[in-house]
C-alpha atoms as a PDB file:
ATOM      1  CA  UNK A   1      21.723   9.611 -48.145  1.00  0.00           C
ATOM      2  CA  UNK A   2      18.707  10.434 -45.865  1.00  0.00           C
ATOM      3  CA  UNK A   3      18.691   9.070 -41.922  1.00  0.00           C
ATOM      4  CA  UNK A   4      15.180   7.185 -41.329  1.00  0.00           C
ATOM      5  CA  UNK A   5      14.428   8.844 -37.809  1.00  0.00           C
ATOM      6  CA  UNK A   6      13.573   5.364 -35.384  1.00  0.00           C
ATOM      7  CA  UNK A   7      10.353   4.822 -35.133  1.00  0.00           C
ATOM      8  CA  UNK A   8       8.399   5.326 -31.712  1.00  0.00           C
ATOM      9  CA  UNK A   9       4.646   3.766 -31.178  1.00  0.00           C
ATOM     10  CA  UNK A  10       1.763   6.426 -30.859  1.00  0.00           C
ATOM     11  CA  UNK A  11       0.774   5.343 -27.616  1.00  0.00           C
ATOM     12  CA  UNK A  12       4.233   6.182 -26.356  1.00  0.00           C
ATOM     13  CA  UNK A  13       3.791   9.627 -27.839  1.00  0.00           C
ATOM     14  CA  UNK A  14       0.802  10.694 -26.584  1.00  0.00           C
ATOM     15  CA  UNK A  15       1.206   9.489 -23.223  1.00  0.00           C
ATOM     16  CA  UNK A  16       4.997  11.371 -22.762  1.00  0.00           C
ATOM     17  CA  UNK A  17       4.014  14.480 -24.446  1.00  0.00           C
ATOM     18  CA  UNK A  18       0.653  15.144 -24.152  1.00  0.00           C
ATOM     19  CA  UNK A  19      -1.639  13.223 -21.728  1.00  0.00           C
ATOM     20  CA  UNK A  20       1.616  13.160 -18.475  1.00  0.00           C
ATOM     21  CA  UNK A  21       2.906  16.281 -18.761  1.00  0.00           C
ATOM     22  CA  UNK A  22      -0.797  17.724 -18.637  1.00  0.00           C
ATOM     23  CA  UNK A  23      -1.684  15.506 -15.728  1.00  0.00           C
ATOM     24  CA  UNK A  24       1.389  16.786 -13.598  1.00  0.00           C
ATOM     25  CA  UNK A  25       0.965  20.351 -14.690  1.00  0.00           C
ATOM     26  CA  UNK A  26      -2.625  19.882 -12.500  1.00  0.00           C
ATOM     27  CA  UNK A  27      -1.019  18.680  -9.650  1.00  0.00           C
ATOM     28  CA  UNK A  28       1.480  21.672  -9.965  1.00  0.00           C
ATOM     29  CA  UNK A  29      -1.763  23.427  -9.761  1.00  0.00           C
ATOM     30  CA  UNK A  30      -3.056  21.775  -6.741  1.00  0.00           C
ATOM     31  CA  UNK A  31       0.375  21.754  -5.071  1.00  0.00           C
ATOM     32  CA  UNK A  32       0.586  25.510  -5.772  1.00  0.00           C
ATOM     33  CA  UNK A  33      -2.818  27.015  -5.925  1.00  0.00           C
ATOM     34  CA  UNK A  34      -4.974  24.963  -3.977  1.00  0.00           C
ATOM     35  CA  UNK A  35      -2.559  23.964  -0.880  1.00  0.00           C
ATOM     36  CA  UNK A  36      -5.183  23.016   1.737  1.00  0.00           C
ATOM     37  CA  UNK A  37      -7.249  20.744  -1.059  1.00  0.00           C
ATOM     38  CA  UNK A  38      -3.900  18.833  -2.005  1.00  0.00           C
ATOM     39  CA  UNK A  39      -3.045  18.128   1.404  1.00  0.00           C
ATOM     40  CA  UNK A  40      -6.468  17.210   2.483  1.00  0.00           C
ATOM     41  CA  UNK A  41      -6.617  14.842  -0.602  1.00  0.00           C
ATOM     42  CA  UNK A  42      -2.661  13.517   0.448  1.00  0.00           C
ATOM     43  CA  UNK A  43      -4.225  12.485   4.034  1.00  0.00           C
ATOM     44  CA  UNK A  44      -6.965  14.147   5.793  1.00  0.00           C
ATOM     45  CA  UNK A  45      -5.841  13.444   9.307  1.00  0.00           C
ATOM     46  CA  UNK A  46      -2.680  14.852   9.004  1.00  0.00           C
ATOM     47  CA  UNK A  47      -3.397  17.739   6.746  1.00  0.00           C
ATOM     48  CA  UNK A  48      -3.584  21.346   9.252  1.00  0.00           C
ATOM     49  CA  UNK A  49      -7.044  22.412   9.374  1.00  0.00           C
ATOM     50  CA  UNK A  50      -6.351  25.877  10.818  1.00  0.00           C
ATOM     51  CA  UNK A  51      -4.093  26.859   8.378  1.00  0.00           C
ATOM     52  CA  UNK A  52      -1.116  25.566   6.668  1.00  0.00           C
ATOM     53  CA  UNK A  53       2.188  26.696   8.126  1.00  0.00           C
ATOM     54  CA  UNK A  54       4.741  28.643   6.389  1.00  0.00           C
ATOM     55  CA  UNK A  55       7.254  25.643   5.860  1.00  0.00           C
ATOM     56  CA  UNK A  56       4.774  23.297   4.723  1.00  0.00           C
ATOM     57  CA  UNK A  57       3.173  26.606   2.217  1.00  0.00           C
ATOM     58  CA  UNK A  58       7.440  26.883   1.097  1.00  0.00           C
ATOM     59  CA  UNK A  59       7.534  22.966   0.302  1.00  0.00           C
ATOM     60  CA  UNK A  60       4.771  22.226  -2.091  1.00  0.00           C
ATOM     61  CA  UNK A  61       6.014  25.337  -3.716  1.00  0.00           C
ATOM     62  CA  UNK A  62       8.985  23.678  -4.600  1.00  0.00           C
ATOM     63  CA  UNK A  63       7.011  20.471  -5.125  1.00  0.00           C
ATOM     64  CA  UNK A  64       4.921  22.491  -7.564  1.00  0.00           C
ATOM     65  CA  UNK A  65       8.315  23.907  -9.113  1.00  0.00           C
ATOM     66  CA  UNK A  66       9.114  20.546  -9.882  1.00  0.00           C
ATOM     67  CA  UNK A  67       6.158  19.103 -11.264  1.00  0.00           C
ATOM     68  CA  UNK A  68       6.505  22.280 -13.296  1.00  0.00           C
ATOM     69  CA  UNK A  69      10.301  21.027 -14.424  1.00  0.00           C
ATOM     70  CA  UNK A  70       8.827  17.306 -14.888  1.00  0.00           C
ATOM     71  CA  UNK A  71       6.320  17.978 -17.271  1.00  0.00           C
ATOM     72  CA  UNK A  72       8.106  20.243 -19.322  1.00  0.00           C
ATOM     73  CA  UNK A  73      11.363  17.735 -19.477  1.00  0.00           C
ATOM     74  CA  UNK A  74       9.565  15.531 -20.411  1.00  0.00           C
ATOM     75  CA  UNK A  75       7.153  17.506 -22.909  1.00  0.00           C
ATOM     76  CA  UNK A  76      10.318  19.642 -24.744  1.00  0.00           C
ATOM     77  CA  UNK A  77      12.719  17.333 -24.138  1.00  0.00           C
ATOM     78  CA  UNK A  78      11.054  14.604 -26.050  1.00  0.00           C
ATOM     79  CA  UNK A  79       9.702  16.835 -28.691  1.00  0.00           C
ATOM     80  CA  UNK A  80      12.965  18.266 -29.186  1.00  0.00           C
ATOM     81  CA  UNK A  81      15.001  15.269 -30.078  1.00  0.00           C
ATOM     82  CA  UNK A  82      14.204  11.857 -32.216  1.00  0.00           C
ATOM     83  CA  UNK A  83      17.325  10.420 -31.074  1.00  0.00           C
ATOM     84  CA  UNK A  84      16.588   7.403 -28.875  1.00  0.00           C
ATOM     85  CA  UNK A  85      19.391   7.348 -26.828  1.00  0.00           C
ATOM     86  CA  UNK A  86      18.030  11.123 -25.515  1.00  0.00           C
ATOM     87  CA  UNK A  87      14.706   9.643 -24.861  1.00  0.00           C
ATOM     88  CA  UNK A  88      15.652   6.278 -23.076  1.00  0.00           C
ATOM     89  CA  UNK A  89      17.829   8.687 -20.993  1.00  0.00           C
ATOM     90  CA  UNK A  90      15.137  10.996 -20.071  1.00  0.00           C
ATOM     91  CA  UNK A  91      12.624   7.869 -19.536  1.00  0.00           C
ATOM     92  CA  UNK A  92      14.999   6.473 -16.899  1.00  0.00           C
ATOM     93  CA  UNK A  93      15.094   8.975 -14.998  1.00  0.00           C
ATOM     94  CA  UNK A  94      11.517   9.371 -14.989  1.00  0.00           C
ATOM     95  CA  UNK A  95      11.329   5.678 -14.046  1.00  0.00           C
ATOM     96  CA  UNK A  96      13.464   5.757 -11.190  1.00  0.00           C
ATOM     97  CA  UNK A  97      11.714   9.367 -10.268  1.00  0.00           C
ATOM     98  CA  UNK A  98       8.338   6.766 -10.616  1.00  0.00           C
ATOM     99  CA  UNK A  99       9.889   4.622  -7.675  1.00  0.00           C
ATOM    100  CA  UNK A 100      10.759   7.331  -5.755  1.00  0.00           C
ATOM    101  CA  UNK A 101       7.379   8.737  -6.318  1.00  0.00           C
ATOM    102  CA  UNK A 102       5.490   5.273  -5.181  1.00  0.00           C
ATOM    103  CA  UNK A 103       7.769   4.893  -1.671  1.00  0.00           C
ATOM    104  CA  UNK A 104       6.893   8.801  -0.547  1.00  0.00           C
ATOM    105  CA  UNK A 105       3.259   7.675  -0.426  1.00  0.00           C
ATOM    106  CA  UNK A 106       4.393   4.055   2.233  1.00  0.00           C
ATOM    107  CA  UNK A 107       3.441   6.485   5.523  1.00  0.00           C
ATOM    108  CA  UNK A 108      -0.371   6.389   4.497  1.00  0.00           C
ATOM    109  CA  UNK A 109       0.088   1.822   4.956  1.00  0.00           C
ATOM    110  CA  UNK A 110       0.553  -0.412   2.127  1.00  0.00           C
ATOM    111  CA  UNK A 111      -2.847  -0.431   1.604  1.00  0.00           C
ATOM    112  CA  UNK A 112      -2.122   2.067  -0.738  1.00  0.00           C
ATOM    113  CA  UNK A 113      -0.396   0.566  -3.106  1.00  0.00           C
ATOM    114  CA  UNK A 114      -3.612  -1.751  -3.813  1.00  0.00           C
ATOM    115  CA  UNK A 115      -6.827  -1.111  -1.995  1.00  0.00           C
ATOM    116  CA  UNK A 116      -8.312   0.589  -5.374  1.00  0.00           C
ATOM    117  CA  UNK A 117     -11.646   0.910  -3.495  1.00  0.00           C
ATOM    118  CA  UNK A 118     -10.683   3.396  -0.635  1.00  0.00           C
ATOM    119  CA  UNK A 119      -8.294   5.762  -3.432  1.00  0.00           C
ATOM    120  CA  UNK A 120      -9.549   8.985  -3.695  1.00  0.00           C
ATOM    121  CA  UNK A 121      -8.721  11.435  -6.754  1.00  0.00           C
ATOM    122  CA  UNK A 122      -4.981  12.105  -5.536  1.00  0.00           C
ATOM    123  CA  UNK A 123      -4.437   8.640  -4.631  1.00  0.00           C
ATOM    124  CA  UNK A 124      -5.558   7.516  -8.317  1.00  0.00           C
ATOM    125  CA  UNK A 125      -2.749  10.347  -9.450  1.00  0.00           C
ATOM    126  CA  UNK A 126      -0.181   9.308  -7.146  1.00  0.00           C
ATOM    127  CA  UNK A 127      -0.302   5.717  -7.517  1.00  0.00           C
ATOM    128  CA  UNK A 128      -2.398   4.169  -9.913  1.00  0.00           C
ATOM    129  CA  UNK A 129      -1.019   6.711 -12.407  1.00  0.00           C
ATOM    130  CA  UNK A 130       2.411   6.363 -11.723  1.00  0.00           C
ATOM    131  CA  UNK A 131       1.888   2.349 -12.123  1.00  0.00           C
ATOM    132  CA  UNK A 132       0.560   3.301 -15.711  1.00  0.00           C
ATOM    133  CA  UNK A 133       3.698   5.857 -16.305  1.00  0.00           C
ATOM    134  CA  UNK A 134       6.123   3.349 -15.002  1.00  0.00           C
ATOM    135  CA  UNK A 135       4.768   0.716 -16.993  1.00  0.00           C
ATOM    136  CA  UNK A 136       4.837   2.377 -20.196  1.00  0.00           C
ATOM    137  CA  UNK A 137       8.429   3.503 -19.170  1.00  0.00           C
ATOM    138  CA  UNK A 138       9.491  -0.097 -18.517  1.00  0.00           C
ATOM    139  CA  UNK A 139       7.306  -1.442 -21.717  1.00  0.00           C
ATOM    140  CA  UNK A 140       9.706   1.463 -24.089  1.00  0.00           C
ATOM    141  CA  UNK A 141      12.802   0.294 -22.257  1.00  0.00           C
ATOM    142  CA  UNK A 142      12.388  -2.915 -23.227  1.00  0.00           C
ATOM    143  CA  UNK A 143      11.539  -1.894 -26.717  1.00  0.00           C
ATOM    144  CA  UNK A 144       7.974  -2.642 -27.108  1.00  0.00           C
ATOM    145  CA  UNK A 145       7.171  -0.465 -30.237  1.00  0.00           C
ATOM    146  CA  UNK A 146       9.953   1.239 -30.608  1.00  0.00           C
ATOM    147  CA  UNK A 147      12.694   0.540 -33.360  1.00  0.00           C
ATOM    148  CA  UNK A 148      13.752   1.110 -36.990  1.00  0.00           C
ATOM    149  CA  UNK A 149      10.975  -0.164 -38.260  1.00  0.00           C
ATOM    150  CA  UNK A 150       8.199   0.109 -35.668  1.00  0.00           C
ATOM    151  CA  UNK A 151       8.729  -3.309 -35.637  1.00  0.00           C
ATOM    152  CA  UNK A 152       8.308  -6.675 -33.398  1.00  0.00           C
ATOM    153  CA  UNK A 153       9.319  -6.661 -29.861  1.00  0.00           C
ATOM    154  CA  UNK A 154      12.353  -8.654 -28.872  1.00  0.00           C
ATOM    155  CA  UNK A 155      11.530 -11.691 -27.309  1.00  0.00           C
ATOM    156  CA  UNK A 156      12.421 -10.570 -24.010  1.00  0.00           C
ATOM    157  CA  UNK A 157      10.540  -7.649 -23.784  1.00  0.00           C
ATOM    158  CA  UNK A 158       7.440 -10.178 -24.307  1.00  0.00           C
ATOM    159  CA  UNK A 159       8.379 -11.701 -21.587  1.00  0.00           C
ATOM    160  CA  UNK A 160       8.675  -8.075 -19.710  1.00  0.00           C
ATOM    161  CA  UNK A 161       5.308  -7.152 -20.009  1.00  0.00           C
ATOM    162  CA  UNK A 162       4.203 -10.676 -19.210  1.00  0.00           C
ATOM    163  CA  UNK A 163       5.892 -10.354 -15.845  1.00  0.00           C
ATOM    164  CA  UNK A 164       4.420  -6.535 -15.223  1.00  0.00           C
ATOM    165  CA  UNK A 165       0.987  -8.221 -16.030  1.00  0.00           C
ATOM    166  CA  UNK A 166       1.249 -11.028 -13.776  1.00  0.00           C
ATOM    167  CA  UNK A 167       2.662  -8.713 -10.573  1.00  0.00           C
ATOM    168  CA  UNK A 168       0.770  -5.542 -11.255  1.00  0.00           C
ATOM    169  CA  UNK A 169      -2.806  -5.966 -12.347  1.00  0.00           C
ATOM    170  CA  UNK A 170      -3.993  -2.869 -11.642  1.00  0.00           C
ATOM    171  CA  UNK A 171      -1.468  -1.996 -14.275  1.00  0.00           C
ATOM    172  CA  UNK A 172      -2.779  -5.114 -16.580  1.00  0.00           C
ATOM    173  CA  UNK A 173      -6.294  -4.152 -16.026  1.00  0.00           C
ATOM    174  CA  UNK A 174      -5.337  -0.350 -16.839  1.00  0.00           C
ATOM    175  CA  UNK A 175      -3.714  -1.216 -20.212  1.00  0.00           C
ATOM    176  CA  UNK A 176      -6.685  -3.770 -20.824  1.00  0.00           C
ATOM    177  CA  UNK A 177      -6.321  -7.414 -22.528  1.00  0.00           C
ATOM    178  CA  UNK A 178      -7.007  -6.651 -25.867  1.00  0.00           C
ATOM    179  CA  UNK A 179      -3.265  -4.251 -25.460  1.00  0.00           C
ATOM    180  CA  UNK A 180      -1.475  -7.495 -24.061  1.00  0.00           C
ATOM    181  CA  UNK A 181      -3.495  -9.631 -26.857  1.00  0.00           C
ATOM    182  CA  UNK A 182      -2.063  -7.109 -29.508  1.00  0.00           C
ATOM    183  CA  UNK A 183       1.639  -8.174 -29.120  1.00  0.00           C
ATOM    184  CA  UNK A 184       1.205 -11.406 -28.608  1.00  0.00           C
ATOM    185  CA  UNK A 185      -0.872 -12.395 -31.118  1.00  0.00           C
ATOM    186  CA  UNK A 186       2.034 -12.998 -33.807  1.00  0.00           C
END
């Protein structure tokens, strides 16, 4: 007797094994090989303009290291394993990481959680991103597309991704109508 493996929505897999561990591998670039760019890019004013000490050279190291360990988790991890229970596991922790991720950026003002019109490239990656990776975290979680079958959502994952809509539209306008239109449609 043969195991049908569950079946995970495309979208899902391009996004966690192709299109965000490529996107954090560049900011492990950034954070490693271009120091004074990244922190320019975090926040101008407070970024050293006569070089960057030591300490601050040390910590995006490390913050580089873990991008690094992020995007291959997540990459390998998933690739590795078709059991769902490993991949809601990892995806957790990648959504509480997202969280974590959003409050380290609260010095800058709260602005920057929504002022889309004053972001500049590392604000698009360390916000409006991480809306779209915490989204499609929450969205799996709640088993949009994901199942035996491939299947229709539960009911209360609807109702999930209605509420995400409805607080986050950057993330709504991100994912587009047409996506929301898709799984409601039936």
């Amino acid at each position: 007797m043969t195991t049908r493996e569950p079946q995970v929505a495309k979208a899902y897999k391009y996004f966690f094994l192709y299109i965000e561990p490529i996107s954090t591998i560049v900011g492990a670039y950034y954070s490693s090989l271009q120091q004074q760019t990244y922190l320019d890019l975090t926040h101008v004013t407070s970024s050293p303009q006569n070089g960057i000490p030591i300490s601050t050279q040390i910590i995006l190291m490390q913050l580089s290291n873990l991008y690094l360990c992020f995007a291959l988790n997540e990459a390998l991890v998933l690739r590795a394993s078709s059991d769902l229970r490993v991949w809601r596991t990892l995806l957790i922790c990648l959504l509480i990481a997202d969280f974590g991720h959003l409050y380290s950026v609260n010095a800058v003002g709260w602005h920057i959680y929504w002022n889309v019109l004053n972001w500049n490239a590392i604000d698009w990656g360390n916000v409006a991103f991480v809306y779209v990776g915490a989204t499609m975290r929450v969205c799996f979680l709640s088993g949009l597309g994901v199942g035996p079958s491939g299947g229709q959502a539960p009911r209360r994952a609807r109702i999930a991704l209605i509420l995400l809509a409805l607080h986050q539209p950057v993330i709504s306008e991100t994912l587009g109508s047409c996506h929301l239109q898709q799984h409601f449609r039936d």
